[in-house]
Structures are given as C-alpha cells and as structure tokens.
N, C-alpha and C. Protein backbone atom coordinates (compact mmCIF):
# COMPACT_ATOMS: atom_id res chain seq x y z
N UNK A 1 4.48 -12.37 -6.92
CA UNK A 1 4.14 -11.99 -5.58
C UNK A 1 2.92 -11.05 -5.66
N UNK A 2 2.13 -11.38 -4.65
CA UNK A 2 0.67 -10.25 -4.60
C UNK A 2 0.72 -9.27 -3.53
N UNK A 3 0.86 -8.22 -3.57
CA UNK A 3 0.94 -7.17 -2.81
C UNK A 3 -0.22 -5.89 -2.68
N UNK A 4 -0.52 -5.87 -1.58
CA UNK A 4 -1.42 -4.90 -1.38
C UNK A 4 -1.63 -3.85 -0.42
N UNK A 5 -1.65 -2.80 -0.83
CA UNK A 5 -1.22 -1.10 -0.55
C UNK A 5 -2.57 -1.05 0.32
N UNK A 6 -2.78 -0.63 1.46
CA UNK A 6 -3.69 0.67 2.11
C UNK A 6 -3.53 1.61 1.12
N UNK A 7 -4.80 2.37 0.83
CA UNK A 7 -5.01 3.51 0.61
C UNK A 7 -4.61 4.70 1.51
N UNK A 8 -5.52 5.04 2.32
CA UNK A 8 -5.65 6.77 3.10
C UNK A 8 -4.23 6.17 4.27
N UNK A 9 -3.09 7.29 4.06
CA UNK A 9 -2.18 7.39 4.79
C UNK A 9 -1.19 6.54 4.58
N UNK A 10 -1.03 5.74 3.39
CA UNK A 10 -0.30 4.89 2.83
C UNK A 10 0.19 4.91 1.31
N UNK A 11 -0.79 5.22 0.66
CA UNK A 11 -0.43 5.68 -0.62
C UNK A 11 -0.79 7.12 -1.13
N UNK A 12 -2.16 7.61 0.06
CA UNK A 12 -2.54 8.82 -0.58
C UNK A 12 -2.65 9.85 0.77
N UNK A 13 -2.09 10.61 1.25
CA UNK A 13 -2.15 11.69 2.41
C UNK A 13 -3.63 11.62 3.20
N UNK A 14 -3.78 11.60 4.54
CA UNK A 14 -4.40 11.28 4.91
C UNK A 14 -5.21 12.50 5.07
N UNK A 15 -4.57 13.59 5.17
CA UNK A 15 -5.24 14.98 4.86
C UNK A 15 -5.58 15.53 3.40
N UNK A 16 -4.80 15.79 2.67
CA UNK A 16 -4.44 16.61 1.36
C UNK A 16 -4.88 15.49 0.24
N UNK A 17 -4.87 14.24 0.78
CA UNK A 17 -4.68 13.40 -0.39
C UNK A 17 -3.72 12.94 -1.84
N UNK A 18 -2.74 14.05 -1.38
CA UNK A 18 -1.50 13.92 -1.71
C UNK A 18 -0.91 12.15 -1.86
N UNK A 19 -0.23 12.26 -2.72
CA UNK A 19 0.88 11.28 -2.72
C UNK A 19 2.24 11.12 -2.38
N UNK A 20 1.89 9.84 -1.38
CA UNK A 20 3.76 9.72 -1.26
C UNK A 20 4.59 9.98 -2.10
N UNK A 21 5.77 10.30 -1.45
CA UNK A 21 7.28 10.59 -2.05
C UNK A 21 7.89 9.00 -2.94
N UNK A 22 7.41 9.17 -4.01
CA UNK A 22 8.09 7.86 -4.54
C UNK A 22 7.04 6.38 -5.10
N UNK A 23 5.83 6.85 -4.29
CA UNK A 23 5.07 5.60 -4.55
C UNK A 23 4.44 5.44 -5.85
N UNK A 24 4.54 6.26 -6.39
CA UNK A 24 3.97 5.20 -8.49
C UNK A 24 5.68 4.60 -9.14
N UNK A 25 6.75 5.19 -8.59
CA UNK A 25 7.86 4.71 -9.06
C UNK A 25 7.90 3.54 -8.33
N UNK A 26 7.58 2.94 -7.37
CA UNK A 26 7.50 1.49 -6.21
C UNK A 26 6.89 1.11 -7.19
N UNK A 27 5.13 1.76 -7.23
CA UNK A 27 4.39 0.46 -7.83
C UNK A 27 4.44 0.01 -9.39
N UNK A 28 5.13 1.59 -10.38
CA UNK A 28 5.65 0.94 -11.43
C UNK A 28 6.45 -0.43 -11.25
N UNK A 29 7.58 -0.27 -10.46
CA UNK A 29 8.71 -1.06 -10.46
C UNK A 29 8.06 -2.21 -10.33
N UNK A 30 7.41 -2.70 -8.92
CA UNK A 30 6.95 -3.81 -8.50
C UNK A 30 6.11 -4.37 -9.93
N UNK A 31 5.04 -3.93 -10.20
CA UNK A 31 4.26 -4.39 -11.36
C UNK A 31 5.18 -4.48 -12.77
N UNK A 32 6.18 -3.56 -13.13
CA UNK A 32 7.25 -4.60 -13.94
C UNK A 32 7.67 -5.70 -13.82
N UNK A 33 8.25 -5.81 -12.36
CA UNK A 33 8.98 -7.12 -12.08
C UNK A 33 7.82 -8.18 -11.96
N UNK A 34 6.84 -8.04 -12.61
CA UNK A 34 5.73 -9.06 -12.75
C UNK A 34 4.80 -9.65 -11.90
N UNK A 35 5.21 -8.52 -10.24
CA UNK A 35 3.81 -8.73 -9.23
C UNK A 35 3.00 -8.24 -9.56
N UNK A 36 1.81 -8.60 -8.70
CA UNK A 36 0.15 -8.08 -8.82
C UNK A 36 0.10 -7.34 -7.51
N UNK A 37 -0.18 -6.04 -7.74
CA UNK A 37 -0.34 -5.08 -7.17
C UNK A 37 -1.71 -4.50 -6.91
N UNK A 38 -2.41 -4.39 -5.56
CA UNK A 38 -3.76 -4.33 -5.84
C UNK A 38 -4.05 -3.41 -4.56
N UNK A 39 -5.07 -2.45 -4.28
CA UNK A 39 -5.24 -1.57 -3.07
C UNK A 39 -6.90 -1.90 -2.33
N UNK A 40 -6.22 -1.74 -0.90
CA UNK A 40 -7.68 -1.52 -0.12
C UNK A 40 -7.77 -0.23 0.82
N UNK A 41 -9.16 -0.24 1.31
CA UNK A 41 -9.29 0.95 2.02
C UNK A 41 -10.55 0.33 2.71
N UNK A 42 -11.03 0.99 3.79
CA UNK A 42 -11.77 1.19 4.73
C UNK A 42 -12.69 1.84 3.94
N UNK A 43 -12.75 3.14 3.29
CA UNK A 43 -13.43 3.94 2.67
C UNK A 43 -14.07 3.60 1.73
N UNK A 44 -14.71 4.64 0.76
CA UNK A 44 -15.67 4.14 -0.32
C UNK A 44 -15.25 3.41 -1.40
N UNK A 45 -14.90 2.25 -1.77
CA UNK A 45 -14.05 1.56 -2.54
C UNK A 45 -13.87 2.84 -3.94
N UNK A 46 -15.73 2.98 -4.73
CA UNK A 46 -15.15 3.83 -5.75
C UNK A 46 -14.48 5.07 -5.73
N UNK A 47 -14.85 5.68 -4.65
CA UNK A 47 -13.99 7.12 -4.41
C UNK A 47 -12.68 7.41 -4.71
N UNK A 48 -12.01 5.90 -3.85
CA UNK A 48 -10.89 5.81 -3.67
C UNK A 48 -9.95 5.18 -5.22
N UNK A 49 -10.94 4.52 -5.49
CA UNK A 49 -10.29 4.07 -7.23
C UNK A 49 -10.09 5.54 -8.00
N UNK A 50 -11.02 6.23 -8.08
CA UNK A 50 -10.88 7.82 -8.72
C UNK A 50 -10.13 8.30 -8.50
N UNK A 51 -9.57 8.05 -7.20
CA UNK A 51 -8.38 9.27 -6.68
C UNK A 51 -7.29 8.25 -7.43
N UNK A 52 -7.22 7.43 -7.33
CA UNK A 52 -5.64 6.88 -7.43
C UNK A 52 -5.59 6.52 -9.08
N UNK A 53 -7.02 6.77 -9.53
CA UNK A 53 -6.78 6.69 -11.27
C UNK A 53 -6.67 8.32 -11.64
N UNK A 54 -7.20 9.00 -10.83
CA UNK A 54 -6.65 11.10 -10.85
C UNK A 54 -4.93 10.64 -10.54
N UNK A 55 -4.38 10.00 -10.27
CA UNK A 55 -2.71 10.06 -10.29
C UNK A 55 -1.91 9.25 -10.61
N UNK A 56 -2.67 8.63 -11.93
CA UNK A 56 -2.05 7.96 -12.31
C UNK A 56 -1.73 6.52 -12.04
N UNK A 57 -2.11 5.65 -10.91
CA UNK A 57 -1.73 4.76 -10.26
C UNK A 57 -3.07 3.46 -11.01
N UNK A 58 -2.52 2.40 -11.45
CA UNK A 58 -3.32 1.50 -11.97
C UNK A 58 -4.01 0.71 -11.19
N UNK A 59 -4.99 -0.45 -10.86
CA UNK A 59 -5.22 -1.28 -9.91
C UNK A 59 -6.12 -1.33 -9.40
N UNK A 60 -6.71 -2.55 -8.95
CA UNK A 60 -7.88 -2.52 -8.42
C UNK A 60 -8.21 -1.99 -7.21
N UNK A 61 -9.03 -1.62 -6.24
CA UNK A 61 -8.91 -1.21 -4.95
C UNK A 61 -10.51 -2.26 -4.38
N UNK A 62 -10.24 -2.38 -3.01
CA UNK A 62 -11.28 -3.73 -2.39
C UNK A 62 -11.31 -2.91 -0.80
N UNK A 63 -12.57 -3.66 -0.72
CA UNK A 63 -12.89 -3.09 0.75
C UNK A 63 -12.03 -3.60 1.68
N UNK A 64 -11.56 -3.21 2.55
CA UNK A 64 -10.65 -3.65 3.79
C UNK A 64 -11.43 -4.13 5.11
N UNK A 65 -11.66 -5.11 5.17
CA UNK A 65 -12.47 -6.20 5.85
C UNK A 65 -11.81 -7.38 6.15
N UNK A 66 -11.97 -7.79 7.89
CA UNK A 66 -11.71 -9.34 8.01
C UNK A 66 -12.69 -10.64 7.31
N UNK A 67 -11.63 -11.49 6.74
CA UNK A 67 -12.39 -12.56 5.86
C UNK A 67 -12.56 -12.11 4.26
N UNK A 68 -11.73 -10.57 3.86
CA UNK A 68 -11.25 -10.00 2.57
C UNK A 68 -11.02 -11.74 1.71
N UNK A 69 -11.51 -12.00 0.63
CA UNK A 69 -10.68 -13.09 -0.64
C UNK A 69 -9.49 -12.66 -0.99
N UNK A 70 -9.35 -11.44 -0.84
CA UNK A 70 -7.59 -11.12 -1.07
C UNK A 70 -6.76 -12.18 -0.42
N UNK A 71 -5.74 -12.61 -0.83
CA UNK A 71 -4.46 -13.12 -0.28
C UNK A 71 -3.30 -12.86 -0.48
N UNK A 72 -2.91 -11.90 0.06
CA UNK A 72 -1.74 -11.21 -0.81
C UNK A 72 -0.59 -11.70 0.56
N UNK A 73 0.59 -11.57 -0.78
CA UNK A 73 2.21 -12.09 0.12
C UNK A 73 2.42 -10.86 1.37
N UNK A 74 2.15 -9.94 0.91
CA UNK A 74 2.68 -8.90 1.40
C UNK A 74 1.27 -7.14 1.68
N UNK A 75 1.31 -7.17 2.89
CA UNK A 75 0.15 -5.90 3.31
C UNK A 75 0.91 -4.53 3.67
N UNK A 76 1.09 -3.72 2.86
CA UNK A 76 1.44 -2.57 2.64
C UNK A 76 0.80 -1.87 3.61
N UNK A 77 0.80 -1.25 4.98
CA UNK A 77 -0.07 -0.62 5.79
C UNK A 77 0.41 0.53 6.84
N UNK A 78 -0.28 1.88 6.75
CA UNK A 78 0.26 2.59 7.57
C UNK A 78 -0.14 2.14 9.14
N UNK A 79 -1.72 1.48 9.56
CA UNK A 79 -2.15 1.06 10.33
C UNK A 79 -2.86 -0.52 10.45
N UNK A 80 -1.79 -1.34 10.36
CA UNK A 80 -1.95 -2.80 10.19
C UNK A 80 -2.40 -3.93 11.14
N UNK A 81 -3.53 -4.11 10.90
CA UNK A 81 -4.34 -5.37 11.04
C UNK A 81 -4.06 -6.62 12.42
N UNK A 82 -3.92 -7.24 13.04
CA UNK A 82 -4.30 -8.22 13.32
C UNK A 82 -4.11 -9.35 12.20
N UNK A 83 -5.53 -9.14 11.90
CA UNK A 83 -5.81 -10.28 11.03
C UNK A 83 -5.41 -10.25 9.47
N UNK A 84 -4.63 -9.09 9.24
CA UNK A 84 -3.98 -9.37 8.04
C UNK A 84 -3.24 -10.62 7.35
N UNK A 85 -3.34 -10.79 5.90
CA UNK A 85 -2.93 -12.23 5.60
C UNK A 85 -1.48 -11.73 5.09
N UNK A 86 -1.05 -13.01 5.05
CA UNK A 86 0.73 -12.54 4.68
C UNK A 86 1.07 -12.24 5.85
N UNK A 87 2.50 -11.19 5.25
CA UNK A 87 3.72 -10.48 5.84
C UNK A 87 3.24 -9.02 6.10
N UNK A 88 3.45 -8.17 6.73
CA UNK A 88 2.90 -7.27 7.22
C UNK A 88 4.10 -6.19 7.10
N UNK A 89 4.29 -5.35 6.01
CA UNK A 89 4.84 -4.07 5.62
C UNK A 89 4.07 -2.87 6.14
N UNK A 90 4.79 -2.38 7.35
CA UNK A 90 4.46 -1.35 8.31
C UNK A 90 4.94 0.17 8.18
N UNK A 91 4.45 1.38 7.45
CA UNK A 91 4.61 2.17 7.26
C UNK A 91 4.59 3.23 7.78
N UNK A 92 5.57 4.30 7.88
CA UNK A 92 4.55 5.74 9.34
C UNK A 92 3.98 6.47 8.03
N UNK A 93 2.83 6.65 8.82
CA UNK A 93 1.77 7.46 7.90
C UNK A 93 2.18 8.40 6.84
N UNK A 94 1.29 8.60 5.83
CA UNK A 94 1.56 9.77 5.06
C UNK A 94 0.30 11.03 5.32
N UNK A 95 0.48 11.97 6.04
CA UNK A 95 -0.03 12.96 6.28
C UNK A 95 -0.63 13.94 5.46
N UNK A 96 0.28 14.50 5.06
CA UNK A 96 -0.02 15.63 3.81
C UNK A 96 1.18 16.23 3.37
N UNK A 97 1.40 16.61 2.23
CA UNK A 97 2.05 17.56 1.46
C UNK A 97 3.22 17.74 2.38
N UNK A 98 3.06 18.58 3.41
CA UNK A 98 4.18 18.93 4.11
C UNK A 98 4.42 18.06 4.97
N UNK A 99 3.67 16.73 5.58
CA UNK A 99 4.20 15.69 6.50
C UNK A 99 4.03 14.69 5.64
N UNK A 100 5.41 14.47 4.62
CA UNK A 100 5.12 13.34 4.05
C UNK A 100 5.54 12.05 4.62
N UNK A 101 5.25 10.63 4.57
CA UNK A 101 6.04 9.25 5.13
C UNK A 101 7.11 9.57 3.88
N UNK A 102 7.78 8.54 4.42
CA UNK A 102 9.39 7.97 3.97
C UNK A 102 8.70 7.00 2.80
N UNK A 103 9.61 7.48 1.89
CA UNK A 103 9.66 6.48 0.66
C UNK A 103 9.11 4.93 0.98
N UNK A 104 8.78 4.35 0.56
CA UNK A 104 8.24 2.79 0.00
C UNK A 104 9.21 2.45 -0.68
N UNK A 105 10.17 1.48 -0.72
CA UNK A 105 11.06 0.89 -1.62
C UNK A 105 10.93 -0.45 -1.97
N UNK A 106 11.21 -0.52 -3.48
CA UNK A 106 10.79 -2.01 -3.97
C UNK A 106 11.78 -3.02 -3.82
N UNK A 107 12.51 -2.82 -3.28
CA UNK A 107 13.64 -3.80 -2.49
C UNK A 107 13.51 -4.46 -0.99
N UNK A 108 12.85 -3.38 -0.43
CA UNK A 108 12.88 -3.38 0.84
C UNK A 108 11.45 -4.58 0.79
N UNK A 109 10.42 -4.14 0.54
CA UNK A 109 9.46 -5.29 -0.20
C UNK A 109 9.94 -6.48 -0.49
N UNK A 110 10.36 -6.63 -1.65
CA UNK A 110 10.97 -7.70 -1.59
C UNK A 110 11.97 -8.76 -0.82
N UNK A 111 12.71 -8.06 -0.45
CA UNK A 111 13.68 -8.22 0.79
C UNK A 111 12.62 -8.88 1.72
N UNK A 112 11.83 -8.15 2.43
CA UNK A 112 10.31 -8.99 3.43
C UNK A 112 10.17 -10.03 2.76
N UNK A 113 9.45 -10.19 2.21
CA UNK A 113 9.32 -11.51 1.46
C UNK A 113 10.26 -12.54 1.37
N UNK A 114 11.02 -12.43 0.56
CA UNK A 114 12.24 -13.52 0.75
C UNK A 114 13.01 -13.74 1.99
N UNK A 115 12.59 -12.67 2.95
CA UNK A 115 13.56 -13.19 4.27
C UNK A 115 12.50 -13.17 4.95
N UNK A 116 10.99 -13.90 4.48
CA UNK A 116 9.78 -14.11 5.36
C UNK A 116 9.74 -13.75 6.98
N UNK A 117 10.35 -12.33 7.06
CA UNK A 117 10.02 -11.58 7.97
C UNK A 117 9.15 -10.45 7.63
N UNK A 118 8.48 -9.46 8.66
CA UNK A 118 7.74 -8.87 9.13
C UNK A 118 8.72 -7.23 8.97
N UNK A 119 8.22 -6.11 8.57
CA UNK A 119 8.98 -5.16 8.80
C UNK A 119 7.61 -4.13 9.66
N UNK A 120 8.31 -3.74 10.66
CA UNK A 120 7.19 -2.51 11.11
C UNK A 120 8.38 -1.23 12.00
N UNK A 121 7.65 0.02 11.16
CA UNK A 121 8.42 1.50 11.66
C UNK A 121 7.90 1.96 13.02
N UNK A 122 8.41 2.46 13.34
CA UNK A 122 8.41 2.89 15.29
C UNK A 122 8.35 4.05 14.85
C-alpha cells in the first residue's frame, strides 16, 4: 500500500514544528509491514525534507499539487484536497507542543483501506 503524509499540521506542528504524538512509531510500523510511505507539502519541498530527516523520519517529500504523479492508496491530511487521489485519511491538525492532534494509528489506516472507506475528524 502507498501512503502519503501532509507535512505542516500533520506530521510536523504547524507552529513549533514539533511532532505528533506517535507519528515515527505509525510510520515505522507502516514501512515494516512493507508499505511505501512518502510526504508532501505545499511548502519548500527541501526545507521540509530537513526537518523530517532533523527527526528522524525517512522518505521522500513532493510538492503538493493537482496532477501530483503520486498515486497513493491512502492521503494522510490535516486539510484534504478535493482532488486528492485514493482514500482520504482526515486528521485535526497538529498545532504545537501544547496543542497536539490525536495519535495516527496504523490500524486505523489500514482498516480505511480494506474497508475502502473514507475516514474524516469533525
């Protein structure tokens, strides 16, 4: 399965730049279980590779654009698309340090996928 993370407010605080509660243990997990795990952003593609190789997190990162070559099963997003491809994994933001989002779970992921539904947080 190909899965792909938003950056700012999804994997990395949209203020602080902080990291979610839990998310290199997701994307370890996921990338064990033998998906391809890959990130976009709106922002400066290399900037954003630096930050997430400053914490450890492996992967490519791509500009976030309609008509992206990405095709991923599954769009990891605090603020999701329209025209996103796939299934659409809907996240409430990650803020900063002290307003963190809710865990990312690699079940719950998966779970979307195999029950080719849509998950989005209110």
């Amino acid at each position: 399965m190909h899965i792909v993370f938003d950056v700012m407010g999804t994997v990395l605080g949209a203020i602080d730049m902080s990291l979610r509660p839990g998310i290199k243990e997701t994307i370890k997990g996921l990338l064990e279980a033998g998906n391809r795990v890959d990130f976009w952003t709106s922002g400066p593609v290399d900037y954003y590779t630096a930050m997430l190789r400053e914490n450890g997190i492996p992967g490519m990162v791509h500009k976030k654009e309609m008509g992206s070559p990405l095709k991923p099963d599954i769009c990891v997003d605090d603020e999701p698309q329209d025209w996103f491809p796939g299934l659409v994994y809907r996240v409430k933001p990650h803020i900063c340090g002290d307003l963190p989002g809710e865990n990312i779970l690699v079940a719950e992921l998966i779970c979307c996928k195999e029950s080719n539904s849509s998950f989005f947080w209110d």
